[in-house]
Each structure stands twice: as C-alpha cells, then as structure tokens.
Protein backbone atom coordinates (compact mmCIF):
# COMPACT_ATOMS: atom_id res chain seq x y z
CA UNK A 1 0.00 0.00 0.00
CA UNK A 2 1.00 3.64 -0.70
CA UNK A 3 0.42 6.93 1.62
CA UNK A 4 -1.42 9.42 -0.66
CA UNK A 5 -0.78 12.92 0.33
CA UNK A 6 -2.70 15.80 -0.49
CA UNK A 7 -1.73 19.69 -0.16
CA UNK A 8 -3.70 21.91 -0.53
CA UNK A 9 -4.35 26.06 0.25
CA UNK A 10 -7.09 25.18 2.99
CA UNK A 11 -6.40 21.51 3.80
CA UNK A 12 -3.77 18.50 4.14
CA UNK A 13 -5.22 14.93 3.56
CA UNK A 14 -3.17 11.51 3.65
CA UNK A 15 -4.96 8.37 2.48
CA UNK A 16 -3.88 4.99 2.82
CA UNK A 17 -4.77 3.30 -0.87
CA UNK A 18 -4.07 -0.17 -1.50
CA UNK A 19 -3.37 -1.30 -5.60
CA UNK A 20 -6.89 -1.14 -6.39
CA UNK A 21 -6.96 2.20 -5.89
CA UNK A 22 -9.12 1.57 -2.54
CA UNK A 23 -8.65 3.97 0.00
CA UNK A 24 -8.24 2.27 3.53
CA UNK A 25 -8.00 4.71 5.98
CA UNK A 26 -7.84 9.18 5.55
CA UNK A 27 -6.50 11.24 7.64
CA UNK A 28 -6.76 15.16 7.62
CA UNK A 29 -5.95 18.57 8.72
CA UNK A 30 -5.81 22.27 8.50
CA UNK A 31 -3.13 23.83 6.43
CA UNK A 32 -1.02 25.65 8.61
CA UNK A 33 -1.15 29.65 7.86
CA UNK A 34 1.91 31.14 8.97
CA UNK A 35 4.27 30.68 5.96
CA UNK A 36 6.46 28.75 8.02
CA UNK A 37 8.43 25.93 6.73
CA UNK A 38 8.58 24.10 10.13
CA UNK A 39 5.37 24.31 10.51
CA UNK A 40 4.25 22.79 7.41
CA UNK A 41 6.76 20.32 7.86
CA UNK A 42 5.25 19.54 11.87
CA UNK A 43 1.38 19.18 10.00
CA UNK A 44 3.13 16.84 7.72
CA UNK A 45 4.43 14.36 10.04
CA UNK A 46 1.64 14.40 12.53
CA UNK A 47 -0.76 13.29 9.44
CA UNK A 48 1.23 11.08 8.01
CA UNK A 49 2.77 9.31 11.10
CA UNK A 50 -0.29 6.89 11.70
CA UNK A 51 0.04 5.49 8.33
CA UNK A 52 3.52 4.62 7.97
CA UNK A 53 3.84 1.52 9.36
CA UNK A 54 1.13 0.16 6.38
CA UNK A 55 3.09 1.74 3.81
CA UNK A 56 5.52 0.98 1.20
CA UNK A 57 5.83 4.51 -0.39
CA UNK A 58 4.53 8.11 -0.60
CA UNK A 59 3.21 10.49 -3.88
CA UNK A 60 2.28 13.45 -3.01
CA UNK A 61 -0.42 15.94 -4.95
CA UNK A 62 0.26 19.62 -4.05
CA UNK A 63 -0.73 22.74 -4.64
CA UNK A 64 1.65 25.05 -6.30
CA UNK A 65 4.59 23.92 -8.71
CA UNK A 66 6.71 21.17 -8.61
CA UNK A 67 10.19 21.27 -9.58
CA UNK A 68 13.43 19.36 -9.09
CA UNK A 69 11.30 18.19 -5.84
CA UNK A 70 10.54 21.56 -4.11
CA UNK A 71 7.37 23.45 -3.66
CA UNK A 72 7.17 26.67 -5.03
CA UNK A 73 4.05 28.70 -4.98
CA UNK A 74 2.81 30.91 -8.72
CA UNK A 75 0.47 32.51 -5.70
CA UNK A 76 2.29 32.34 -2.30
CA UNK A 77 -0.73 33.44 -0.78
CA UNK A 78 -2.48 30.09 -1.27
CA UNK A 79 0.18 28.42 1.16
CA UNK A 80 0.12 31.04 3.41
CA UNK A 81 2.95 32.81 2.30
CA UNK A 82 4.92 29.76 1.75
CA UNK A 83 7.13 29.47 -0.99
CA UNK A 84 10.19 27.67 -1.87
CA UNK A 85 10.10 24.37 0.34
CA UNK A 86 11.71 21.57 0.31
CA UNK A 87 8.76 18.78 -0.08
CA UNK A 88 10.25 15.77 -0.86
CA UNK A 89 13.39 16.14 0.99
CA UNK A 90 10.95 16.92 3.95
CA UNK A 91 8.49 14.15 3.63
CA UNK A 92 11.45 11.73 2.72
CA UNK A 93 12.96 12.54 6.48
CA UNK A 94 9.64 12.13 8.60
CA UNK A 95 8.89 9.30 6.82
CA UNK A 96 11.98 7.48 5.61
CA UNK A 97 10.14 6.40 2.12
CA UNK A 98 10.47 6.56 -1.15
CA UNK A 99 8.20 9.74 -2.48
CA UNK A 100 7.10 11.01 -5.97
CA UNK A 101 5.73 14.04 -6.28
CA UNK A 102 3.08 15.80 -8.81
CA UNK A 103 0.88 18.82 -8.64
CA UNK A 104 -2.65 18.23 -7.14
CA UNK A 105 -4.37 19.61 -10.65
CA UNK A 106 -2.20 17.55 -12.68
CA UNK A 107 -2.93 14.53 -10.30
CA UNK A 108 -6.59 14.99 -10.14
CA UNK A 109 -6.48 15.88 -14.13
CA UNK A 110 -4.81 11.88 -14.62
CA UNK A 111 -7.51 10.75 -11.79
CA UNK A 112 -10.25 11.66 -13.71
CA UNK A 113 -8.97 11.21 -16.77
CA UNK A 114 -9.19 7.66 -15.92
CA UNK A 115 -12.53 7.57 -14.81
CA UNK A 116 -14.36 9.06 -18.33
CA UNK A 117 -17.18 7.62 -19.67
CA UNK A 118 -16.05 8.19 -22.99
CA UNK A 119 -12.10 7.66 -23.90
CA UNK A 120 -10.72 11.03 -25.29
CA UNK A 121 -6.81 11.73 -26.05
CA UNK A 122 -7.26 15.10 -24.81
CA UNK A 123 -9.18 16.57 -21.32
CA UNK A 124 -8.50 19.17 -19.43
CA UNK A 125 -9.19 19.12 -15.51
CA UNK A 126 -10.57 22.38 -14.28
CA UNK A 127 -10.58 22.79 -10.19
CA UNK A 128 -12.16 26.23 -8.90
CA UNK A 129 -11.58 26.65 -4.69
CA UNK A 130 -8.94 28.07 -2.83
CA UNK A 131 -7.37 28.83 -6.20
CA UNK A 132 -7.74 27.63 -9.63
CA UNK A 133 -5.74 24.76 -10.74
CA UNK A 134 -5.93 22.89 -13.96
CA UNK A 135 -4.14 19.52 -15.17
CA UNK A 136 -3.87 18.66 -18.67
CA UNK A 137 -3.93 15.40 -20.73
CA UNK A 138 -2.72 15.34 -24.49
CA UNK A 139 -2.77 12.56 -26.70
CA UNK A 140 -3.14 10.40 -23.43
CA UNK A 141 -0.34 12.14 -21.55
CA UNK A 142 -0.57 14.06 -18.65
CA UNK A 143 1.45 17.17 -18.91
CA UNK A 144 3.88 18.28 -16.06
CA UNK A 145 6.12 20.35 -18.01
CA UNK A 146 9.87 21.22 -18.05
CA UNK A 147 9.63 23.18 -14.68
CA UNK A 148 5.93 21.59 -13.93
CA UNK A 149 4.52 24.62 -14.81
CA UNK A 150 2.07 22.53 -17.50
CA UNK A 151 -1.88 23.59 -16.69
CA UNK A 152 -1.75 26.09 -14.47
CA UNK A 153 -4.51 27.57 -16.41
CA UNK A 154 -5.79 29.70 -13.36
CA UNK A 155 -2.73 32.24 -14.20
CA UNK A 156 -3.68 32.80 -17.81
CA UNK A 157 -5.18 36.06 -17.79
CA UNK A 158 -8.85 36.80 -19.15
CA UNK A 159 -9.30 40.71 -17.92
CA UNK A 160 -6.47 42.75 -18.49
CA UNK A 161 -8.08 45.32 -16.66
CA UNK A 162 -9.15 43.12 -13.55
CA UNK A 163 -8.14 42.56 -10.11
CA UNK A 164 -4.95 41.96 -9.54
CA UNK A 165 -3.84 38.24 -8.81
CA UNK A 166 -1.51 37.05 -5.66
CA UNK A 167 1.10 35.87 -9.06
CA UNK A 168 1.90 39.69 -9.76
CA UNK A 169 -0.12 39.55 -12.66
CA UNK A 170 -3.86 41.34 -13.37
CA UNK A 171 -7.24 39.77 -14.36
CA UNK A 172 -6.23 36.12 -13.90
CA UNK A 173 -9.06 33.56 -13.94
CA UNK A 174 -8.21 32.79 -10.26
CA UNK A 175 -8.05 36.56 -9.29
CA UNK A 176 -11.72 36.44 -10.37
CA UNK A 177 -12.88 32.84 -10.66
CA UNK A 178 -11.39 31.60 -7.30
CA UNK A 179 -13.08 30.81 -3.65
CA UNK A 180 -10.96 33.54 -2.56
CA UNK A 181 -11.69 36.27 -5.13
CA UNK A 182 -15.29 35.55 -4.59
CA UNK A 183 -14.87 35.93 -0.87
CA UNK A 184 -13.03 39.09 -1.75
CA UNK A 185 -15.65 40.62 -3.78
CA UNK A 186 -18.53 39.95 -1.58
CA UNK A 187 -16.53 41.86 1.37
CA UNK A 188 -16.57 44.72 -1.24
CA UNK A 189 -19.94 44.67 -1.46
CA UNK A 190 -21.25 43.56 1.63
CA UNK A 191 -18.82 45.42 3.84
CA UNK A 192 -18.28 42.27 6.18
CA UNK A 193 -16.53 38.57 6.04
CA UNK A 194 -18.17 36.25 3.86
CA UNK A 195 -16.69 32.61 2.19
CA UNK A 196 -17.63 31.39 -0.95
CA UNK A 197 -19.59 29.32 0.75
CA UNK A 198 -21.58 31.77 2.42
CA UNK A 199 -22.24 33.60 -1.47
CA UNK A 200 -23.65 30.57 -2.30
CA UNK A 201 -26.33 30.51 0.46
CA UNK A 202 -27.44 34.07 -0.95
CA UNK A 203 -27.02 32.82 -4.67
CA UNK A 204 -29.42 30.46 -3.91
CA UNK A 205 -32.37 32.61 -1.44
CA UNK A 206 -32.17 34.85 -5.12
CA UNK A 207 -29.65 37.59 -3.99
CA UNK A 208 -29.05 39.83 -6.86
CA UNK A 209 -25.46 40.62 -5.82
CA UNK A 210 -24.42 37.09 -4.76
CA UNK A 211 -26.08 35.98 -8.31
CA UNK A 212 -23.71 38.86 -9.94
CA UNK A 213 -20.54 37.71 -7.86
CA UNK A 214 -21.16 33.63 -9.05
CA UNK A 215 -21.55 34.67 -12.70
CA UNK A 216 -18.27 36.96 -12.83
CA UNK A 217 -16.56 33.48 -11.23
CA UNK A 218 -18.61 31.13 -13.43
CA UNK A 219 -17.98 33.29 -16.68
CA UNK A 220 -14.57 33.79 -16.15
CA UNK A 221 -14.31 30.22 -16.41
CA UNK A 222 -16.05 29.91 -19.47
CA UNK A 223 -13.96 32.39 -21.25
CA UNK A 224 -10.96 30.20 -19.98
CA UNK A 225 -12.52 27.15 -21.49
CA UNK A 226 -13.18 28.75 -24.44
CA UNK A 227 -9.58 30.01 -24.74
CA UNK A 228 -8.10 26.44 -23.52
CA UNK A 229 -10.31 24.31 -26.79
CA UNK A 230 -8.68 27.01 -29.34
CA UNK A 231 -5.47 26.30 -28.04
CA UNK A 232 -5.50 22.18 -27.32
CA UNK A 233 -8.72 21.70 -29.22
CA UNK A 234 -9.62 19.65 -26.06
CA UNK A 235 -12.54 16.99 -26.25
CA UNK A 236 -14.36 17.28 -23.15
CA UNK A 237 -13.61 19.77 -19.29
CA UNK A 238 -13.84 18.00 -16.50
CA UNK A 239 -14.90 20.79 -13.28
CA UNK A 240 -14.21 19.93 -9.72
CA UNK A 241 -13.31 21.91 -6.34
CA UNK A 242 -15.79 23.42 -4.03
CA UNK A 243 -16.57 26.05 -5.76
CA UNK A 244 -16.21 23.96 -9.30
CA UNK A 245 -19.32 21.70 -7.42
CA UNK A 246 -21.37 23.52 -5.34
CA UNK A 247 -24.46 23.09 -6.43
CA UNK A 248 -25.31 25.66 -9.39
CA UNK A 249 -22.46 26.40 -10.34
CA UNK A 250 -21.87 24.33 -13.22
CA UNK A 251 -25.26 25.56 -15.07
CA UNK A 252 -23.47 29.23 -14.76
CA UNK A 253 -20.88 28.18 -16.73
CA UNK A 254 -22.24 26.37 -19.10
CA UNK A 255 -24.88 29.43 -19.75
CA UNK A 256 -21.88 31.74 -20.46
CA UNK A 257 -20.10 28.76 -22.46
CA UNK A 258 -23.29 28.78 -24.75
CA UNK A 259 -22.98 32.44 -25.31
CA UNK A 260 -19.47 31.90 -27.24
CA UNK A 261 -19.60 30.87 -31.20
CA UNK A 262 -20.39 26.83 -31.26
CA UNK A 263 -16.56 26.59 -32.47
CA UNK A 264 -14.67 27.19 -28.78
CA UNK A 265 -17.07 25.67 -27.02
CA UNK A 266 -16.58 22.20 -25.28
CA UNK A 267 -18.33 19.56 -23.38
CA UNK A 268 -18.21 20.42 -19.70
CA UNK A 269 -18.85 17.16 -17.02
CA UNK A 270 -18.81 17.06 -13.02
CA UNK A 271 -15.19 15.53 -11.45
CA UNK A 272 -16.17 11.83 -10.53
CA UNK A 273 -13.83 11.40 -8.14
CA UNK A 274 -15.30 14.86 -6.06
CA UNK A 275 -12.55 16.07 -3.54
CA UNK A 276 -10.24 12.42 -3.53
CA UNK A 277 -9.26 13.26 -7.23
CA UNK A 278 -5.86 14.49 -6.21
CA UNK A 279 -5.72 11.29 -4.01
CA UNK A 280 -6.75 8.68 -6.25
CA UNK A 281 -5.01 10.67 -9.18
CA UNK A 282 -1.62 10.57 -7.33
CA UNK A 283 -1.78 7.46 -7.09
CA UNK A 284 -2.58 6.09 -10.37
CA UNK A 285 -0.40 8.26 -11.86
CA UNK A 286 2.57 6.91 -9.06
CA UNK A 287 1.28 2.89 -10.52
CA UNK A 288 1.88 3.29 -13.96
C-alpha cells in the first residue's frame, strides 16, 4: 500500500490506498497559515505518522509547482505565504520512504482522466476553490512540463483590466474565478466577512449581488474554457473543487459557455472522483 498525500491552500489529507486504488484509511488537517516551513513540515508528520507503518511509499499531490522536488508557490498566498520548500526532501525525512511528487491539478487531471465515460486523447481538468488549478492530458499524456509549470490555467489572464492576482499579474481567472476572489468581492460589497460558501447561500435565497458575484466566477471560467479548446482543441472539461461543485455552479458556466460561437465551445462534465481526485489521481499516476 501507498500513503497518498494531499496539499492543498485550505487543507492537508493523507490516504492509505491499496493497488486497487481503494482507500483504507484518511487522515486530515488544517493547512497551517503562517508561511512557516517548520510548521508545514510539523502538520506533515503528525498526518502522516499513523500510516507509515502500512506503507511501502509516498506520492504526493500539491498545490503550487513542482520542480526538481521543491514546492514553489505561482500565488504564495495560497500556502500562506509559503514558498520555496523543500517537499520531498521533507516528507522523505519524517517518513523514511520513497516519495514522488506531482501537482494536485495535474494529479486529479490523470484521476479523472481515468474515470471518463467516454475515452478522449485530450481533457483538461478544471478545479475552482482556494485557487484555480488545472491539469492537462494530451494525446493520453498528462502534462507536467519542463519546470511543472504545465496547466496552471488559473494564471492565464482573461481581464487585463481586472483585479490583480496574488502571481503579480492582473485579471487572472483565479483573481476572479477563485473561492478567494469571490470571498473578496462579496466583502466589497457587503462590507463584512463572507466565504464562498456563504455567497452561495445568498445565490441560492435569489440575492441579486451574490447571483452577480457567481456569474463573474462562473464566466470567467467559461472564457478560460473557451480560450483552452482554441489552443488544445480539447474533447471534453472535467470541473471539480468546491466552488467547481457547489451546487449551481456548473449551469453558470455552461450558460456563459453557450454564449461563445459553437466553435470554442466544449463539453463540460462534473469531477467523478469529487474532492479524492488528487488522491486517487496521485496514485494512479505513481502505478503506472
């Protein structure tokens, strides 16, 4: 059996998954906020500790990119602040395992890739929440990169004139799609804290200014989809996070979809494999 480990901006998860791709036991915790590598590196090993005596090996799915087997952030702000850390030298030391590593989008992209109803050569694997990741698969390859920079769709800018994004750039898809930048928005508007979550809530009761903070996420995603099937000429978009599936959210972006010429638009599903795709993804992708 193999330790899956997941990191993301709001959460850690380890998974024990035997080769069927069973998950045995899960673990969890908070990400740590502080920007502090010792800190991470404490979360890690008290999540991971349990498991190790079940386990042969550890991949790891994380947010961020991964290169040369450190963790660097394209937003910082997503870790906390964290940026430039050591990840598999880290997790090899608590552990004393073997570990691959792979970017949670890119993981999650293979993980569902595997699970389509349909066999395609080329998919793309969409995640709105904390951030927005993306994965890629081309002509049956999932695509990492030369610096594992491959998919990070959610920097590709679709407003020049937009917010400005934790990267350094302005109107990224995440600095408008993105758990966060609707939680930043509706503080604008509201004048007080709310989540994404909470925007929902209102989406749903009918609140005309929760409806018009949804659609600016929802069609900034289309226009990224759009932009994505003239470049790849992808097949189908798979759409996960908890943003990506809260409930609604998917017919807002397929409305806006349908409003661009029949030529850039694609097929858009649900992830299958809901918030264990970066698991399960890891991990088939670590079998091969």
């Amino acid at each position: 059996m193999i330790i899956a480990l997941d990191i993301g901006g709001t959460k850690l998860a380890a998974s024990l998954i035997n080769d069927n791709n069973i998950i045995i036991d899960s673990r969890r915790s908070s990400t740590p906020k502080s920007g502090c590598a010792d800190d991470l590196a404490s979360a890690l090993e008290q999540l991971i500790a349990p498991l190790l005596n079940q386990a042969s090996a550890i991949v790891v799915a994380s947010t961020g990119i991964i290169n040369q087997g450190r963790l660097t952030a394209v937003n910082p702000d997503n870790l906390g602040g964290l940026n430039d850390f050591p990840l598999q030298t880290t997790i090899e030391e608590i552990s004393g395992l073997p570990v691959q590593l792979l970017n949670d989008a890119q993981a999650a992209a293979w993980g569902e890739y595997c699970q389509l109803e349909r066999p395609c050569k080329s998919m793309a694997f969409i995640t709105v929440s904390t951030g927005v990741g993306a994965g890629l698969v081309i002509n049956g390859e999932l695509q990492t990169g030369l610096t594992g920079l491959a998919g990070h769709a959610g920097h590709t800018t679709v407003d020049p004139q937009g917010p400005k994004c934790g990267c350094g750039r302005s109107g990224c898809v995440e600095a408008l799609a993105s758990g966060t930048a609707i939680g930043k928005l509706a503080g604008e508007i509201y004048k007080k804290n709310l989540d994404a979550k909470a925007v929902f809530e209102r989406f749903h009761q009918g609140d005309q200014n929760a409806q018009m903070i949804i659609d600016r996420s929802a069609q900034a995603i289309a226009i990224l989809l759009g932009n994505m099937k003239a470049l790849l000429d992808i097949e189908v978009v798979v759409i996960g996070g908890s943003v990506g599936l809260a409930e609604g959210y998917l017919a807002r972006v397929r409305y806006f979809m349908e409003q661009q010429p029949a030529l850039f638009q694609v097929d858009i599903t649900p992830a299958r494999l809901g918030h264990e795709a970066g698991l399960k993804g890891a991990a088939l992708w670590a079998s091969q």
